[in-house]
C-alpha atoms as a PDB file:
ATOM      1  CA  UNK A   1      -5.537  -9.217  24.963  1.00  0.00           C
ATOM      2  CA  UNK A   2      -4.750  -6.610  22.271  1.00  0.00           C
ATOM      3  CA  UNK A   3      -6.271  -6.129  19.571  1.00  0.00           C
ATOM      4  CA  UNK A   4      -5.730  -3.591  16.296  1.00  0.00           C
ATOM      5  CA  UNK A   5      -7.608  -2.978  13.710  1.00  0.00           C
ATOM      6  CA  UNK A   6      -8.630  -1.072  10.144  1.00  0.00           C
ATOM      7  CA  UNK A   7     -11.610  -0.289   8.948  1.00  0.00           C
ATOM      8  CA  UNK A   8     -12.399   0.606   5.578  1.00  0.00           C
ATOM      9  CA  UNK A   9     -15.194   0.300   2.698  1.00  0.00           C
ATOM     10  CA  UNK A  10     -16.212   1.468  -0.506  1.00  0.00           C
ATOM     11  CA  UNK A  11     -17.405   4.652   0.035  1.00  0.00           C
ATOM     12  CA  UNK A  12     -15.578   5.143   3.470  1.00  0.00           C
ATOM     13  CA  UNK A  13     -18.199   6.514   5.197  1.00  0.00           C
ATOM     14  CA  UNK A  14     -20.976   4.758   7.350  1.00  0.00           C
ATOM     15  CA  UNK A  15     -19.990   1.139   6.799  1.00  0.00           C
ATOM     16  CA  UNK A  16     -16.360   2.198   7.885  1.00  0.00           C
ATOM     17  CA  UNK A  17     -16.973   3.997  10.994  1.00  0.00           C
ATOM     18  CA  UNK A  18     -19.623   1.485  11.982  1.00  0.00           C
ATOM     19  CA  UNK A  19     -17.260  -1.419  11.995  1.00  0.00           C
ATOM     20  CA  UNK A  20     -15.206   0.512  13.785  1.00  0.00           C
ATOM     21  CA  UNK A  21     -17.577   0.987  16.760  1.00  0.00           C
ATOM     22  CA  UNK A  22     -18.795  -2.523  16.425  1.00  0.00           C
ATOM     23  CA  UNK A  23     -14.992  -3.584  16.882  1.00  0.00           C
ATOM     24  CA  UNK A  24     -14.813  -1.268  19.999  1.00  0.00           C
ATOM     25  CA  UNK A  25     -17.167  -2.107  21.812  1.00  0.00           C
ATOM     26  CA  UNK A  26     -16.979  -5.824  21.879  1.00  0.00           C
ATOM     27  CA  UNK A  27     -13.530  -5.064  23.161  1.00  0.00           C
ATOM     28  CA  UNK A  28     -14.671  -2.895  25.503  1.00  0.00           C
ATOM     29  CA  UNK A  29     -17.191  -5.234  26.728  1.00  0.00           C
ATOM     30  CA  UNK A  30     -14.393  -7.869  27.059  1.00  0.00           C
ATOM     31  CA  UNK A  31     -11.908  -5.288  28.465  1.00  0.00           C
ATOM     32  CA  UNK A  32      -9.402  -5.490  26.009  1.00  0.00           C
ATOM     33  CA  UNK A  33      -6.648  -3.236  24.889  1.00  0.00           C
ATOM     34  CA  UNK A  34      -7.801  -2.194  21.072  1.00  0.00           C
ATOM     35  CA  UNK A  35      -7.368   0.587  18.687  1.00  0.00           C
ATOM     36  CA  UNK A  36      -9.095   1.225  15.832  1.00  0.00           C
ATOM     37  CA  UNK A  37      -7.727   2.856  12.738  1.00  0.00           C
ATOM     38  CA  UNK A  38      -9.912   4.151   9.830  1.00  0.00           C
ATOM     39  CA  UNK A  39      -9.595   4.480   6.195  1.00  0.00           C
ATOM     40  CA  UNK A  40     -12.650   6.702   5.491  1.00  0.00           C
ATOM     41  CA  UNK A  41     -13.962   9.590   3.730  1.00  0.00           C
ATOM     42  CA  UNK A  42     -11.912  12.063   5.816  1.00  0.00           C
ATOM     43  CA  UNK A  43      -8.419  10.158   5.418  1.00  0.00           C
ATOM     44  CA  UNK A  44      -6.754   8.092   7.407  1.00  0.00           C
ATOM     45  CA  UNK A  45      -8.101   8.405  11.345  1.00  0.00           C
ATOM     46  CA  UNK A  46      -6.475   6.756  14.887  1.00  0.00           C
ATOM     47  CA  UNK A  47      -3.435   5.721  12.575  1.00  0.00           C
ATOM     48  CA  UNK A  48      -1.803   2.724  13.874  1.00  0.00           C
ATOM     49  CA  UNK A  49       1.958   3.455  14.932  1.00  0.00           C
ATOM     50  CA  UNK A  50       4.534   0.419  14.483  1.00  0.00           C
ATOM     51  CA  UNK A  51       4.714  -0.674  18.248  1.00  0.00           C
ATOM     52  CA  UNK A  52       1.048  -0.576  17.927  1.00  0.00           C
ATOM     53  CA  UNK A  53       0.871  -3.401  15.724  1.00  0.00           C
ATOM     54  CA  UNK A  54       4.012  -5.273  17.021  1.00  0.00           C
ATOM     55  CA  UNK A  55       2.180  -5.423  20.732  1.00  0.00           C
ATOM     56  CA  UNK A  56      -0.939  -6.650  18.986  1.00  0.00           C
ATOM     57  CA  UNK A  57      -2.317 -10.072  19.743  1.00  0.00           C
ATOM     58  CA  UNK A  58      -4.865 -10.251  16.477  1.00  0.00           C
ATOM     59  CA  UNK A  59      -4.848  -7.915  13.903  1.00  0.00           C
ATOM     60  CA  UNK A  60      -8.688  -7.218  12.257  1.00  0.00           C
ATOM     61  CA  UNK A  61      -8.544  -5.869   8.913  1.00  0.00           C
ATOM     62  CA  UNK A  62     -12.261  -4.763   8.558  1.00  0.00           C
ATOM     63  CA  UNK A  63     -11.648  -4.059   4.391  1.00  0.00           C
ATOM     64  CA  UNK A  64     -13.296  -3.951   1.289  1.00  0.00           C
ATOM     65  CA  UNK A  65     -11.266  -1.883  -0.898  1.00  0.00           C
ATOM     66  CA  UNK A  66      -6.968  -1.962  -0.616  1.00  0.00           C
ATOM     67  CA  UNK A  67      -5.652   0.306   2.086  1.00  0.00           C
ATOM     68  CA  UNK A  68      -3.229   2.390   2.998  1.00  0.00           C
ATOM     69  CA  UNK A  69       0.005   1.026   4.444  1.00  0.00           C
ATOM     70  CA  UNK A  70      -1.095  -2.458   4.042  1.00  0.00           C
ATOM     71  CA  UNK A  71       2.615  -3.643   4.297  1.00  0.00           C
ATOM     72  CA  UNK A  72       2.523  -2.797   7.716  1.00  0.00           C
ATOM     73  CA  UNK A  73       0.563  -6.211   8.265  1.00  0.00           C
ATOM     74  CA  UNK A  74       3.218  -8.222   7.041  1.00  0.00           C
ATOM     75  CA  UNK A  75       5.015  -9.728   9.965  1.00  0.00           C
ATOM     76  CA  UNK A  76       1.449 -10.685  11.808  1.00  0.00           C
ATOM     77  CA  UNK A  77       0.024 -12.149   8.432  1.00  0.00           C
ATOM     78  CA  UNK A  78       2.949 -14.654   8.539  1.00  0.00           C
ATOM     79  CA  UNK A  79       2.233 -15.087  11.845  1.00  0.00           C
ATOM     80  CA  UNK A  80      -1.185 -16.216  11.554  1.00  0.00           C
ATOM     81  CA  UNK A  81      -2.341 -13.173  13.566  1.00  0.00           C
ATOM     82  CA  UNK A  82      -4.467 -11.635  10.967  1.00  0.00           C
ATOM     83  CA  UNK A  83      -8.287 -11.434   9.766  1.00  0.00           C
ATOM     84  CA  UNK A  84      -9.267 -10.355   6.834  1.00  0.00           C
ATOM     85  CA  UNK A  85     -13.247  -9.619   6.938  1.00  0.00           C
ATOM     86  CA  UNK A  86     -15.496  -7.415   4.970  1.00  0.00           C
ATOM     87  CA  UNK A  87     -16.943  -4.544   7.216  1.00  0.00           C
ATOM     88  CA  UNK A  88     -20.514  -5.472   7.071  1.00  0.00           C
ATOM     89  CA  UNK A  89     -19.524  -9.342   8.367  1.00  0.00           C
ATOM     90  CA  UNK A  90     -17.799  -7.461  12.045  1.00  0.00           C
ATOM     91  CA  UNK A  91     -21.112  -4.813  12.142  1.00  0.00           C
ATOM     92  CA  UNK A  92     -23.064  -7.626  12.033  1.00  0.00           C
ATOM     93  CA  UNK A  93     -21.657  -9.734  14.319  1.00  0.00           C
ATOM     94  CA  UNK A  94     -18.771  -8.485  16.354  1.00  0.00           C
ATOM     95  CA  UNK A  95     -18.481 -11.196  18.587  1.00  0.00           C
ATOM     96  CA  UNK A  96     -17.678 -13.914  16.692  1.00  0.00           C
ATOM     97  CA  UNK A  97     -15.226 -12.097  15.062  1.00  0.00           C
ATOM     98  CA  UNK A  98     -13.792 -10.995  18.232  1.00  0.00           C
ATOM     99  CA  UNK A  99     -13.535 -14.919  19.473  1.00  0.00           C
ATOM    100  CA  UNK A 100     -11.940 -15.638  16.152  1.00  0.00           C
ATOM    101  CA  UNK A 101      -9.079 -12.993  17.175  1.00  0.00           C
ATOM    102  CA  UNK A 102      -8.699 -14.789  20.207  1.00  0.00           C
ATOM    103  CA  UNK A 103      -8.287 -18.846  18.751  1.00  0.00           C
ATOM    104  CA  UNK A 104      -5.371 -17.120  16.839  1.00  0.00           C
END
Protein backbone atom coordinates (compact mmCIF):
# COMPACT_ATOMS: atom_id res chain seq x y z
CA UNK A 1 0.00 0.00 0.00
CA UNK A 2 0.89 3.67 -0.62
CA UNK A 3 0.22 6.14 1.20
CA UNK A 4 0.80 10.26 0.91
CA UNK A 5 0.35 12.66 3.06
CA UNK A 6 0.44 16.61 4.39
CA UNK A 7 0.93 17.80 7.44
CA UNK A 8 0.21 21.11 8.59
CA UNK A 9 -1.07 23.24 11.75
CA UNK A 10 -1.44 26.52 13.09
CA UNK A 11 1.74 27.51 13.97
CA UNK A 12 3.57 24.90 11.68
CA UNK A 13 5.91 23.86 13.94
CA UNK A 14 5.76 20.91 16.54
CA UNK A 15 2.22 19.71 15.90
CA UNK A 16 3.20 19.56 12.09
CA UNK A 17 6.32 17.68 12.16
CA UNK A 18 4.94 15.39 14.84
CA UNK A 19 2.12 14.16 12.71
CA UNK A 20 4.39 13.70 10.30
CA UNK A 21 6.52 11.15 12.23
CA UNK A 22 3.46 9.64 13.73
CA UNK A 23 2.27 9.03 9.99
CA UNK A 24 5.74 7.46 9.24
CA UNK A 25 6.17 5.29 11.39
CA UNK A 26 2.94 3.43 11.47
CA UNK A 27 3.78 2.96 7.83
CA UNK A 28 6.92 1.89 8.50
CA UNK A 29 5.79 -0.51 11.00
CA UNK A 30 3.30 -1.86 8.38
CA UNK A 31 5.89 -1.64 5.56
CA UNK A 32 4.23 0.60 3.41
CA UNK A 33 5.31 2.89 0.67
CA UNK A 34 4.55 6.62 2.23
CA UNK A 35 5.79 10.09 1.91
CA UNK A 36 5.20 12.75 3.94
CA UNK A 37 4.98 16.34 2.87
CA UNK A 38 5.00 19.33 5.32
CA UNK A 39 3.52 22.67 5.45
CA UNK A 40 5.51 24.13 8.40
CA UNK A 41 7.36 26.96 9.72
CA UNK A 42 10.24 26.51 7.24
CA UNK A 43 7.95 26.21 3.98
CA UNK A 44 6.88 23.60 2.22
CA UNK A 45 9.20 20.22 3.02
CA UNK A 46 9.24 16.46 1.07
CA UNK A 47 6.85 18.21 -1.56
CA UNK A 48 4.65 15.75 -3.12
CA UNK A 49 5.31 15.48 -7.03
CA UNK A 50 2.13 14.60 -9.30
CA UNK A 51 2.94 10.80 -9.89
CA UNK A 52 3.34 10.84 -6.23
CA UNK A 53 -0.14 11.37 -5.56
CA UNK A 54 -1.55 9.58 -8.70
CA UNK A 55 0.31 6.13 -7.36
CA UNK A 56 -1.19 6.81 -3.96
CA UNK A 57 -3.63 4.38 -2.44
CA UNK A 58 -5.02 6.93 0.52
CA UNK A 59 -4.21 10.31 0.66
CA UNK A 60 -3.90 11.78 4.62
CA UNK A 61 -4.33 15.36 4.82
CA UNK A 62 -3.06 15.91 8.46
CA UNK A 63 -4.51 19.93 8.34
CA UNK A 64 -5.68 22.55 10.37
CA UNK A 65 -5.17 25.62 8.50
CA UNK A 66 -5.66 25.68 4.22
CA UNK A 67 -2.56 24.53 2.40
CA UNK A 68 -0.62 24.94 -0.27
CA UNK A 69 -1.54 23.27 -3.56
CA UNK A 70 -4.62 21.84 -2.16
CA UNK A 71 -6.00 21.34 -5.78
CA UNK A 72 -3.63 18.76 -6.19
CA UNK A 73 -6.09 16.47 -4.08
CA UNK A 74 -8.76 16.77 -6.39
CA UNK A 75 -8.91 13.63 -8.44
CA UNK A 76 -8.42 11.28 -5.09
CA UNK A 77 -11.12 13.40 -3.13
CA UNK A 78 -13.62 12.31 -5.85
CA UNK A 79 -12.33 9.17 -5.54
CA UNK A 80 -13.02 8.61 -2.04
CA UNK A 81 -9.27 8.24 -1.39
CA UNK A 82 -8.89 11.09 0.94
CA UNK A 83 -8.80 11.93 4.86
CA UNK A 84 -9.13 14.93 6.13
CA UNK A 85 -7.93 14.88 10.00
CA UNK A 86 -6.67 17.49 12.32
CA UNK A 87 -2.91 16.82 13.25
CA UNK A 88 -3.34 16.21 16.87
CA UNK A 89 -6.22 13.28 16.00
CA UNK A 90 -3.05 11.13 13.68
CA UNK A 91 -0.28 12.07 16.75
CA UNK A 92 -2.53 10.65 18.90
CA UNK A 93 -3.46 7.74 17.36
CA UNK A 94 -1.77 6.81 14.15
CA UNK A 95 -3.11 3.57 13.77
CA UNK A 96 -6.48 3.96 13.43
CA UNK A 97 -5.98 6.45 11.08
CA UNK A 98 -3.70 4.34 9.17
CA UNK A 99 -6.56 1.38 9.04
CA UNK A 100 -8.96 4.04 7.95
CA UNK A 101 -6.54 4.66 4.79
CA UNK A 102 -6.71 1.18 4.15
CA UNK A 103 -10.99 0.51 4.23
CA UNK A 104 -10.76 3.24 1.47
Amino acid sequence: MKIVAVAACTTGIAHTYMAQEAIEQECKKRGYDYKVETQGGMGIENELEEDDIASADAVILAVAIGIEGEERFEEKEEEGKVITIDPSVVIKNPAEIIDQAEKL
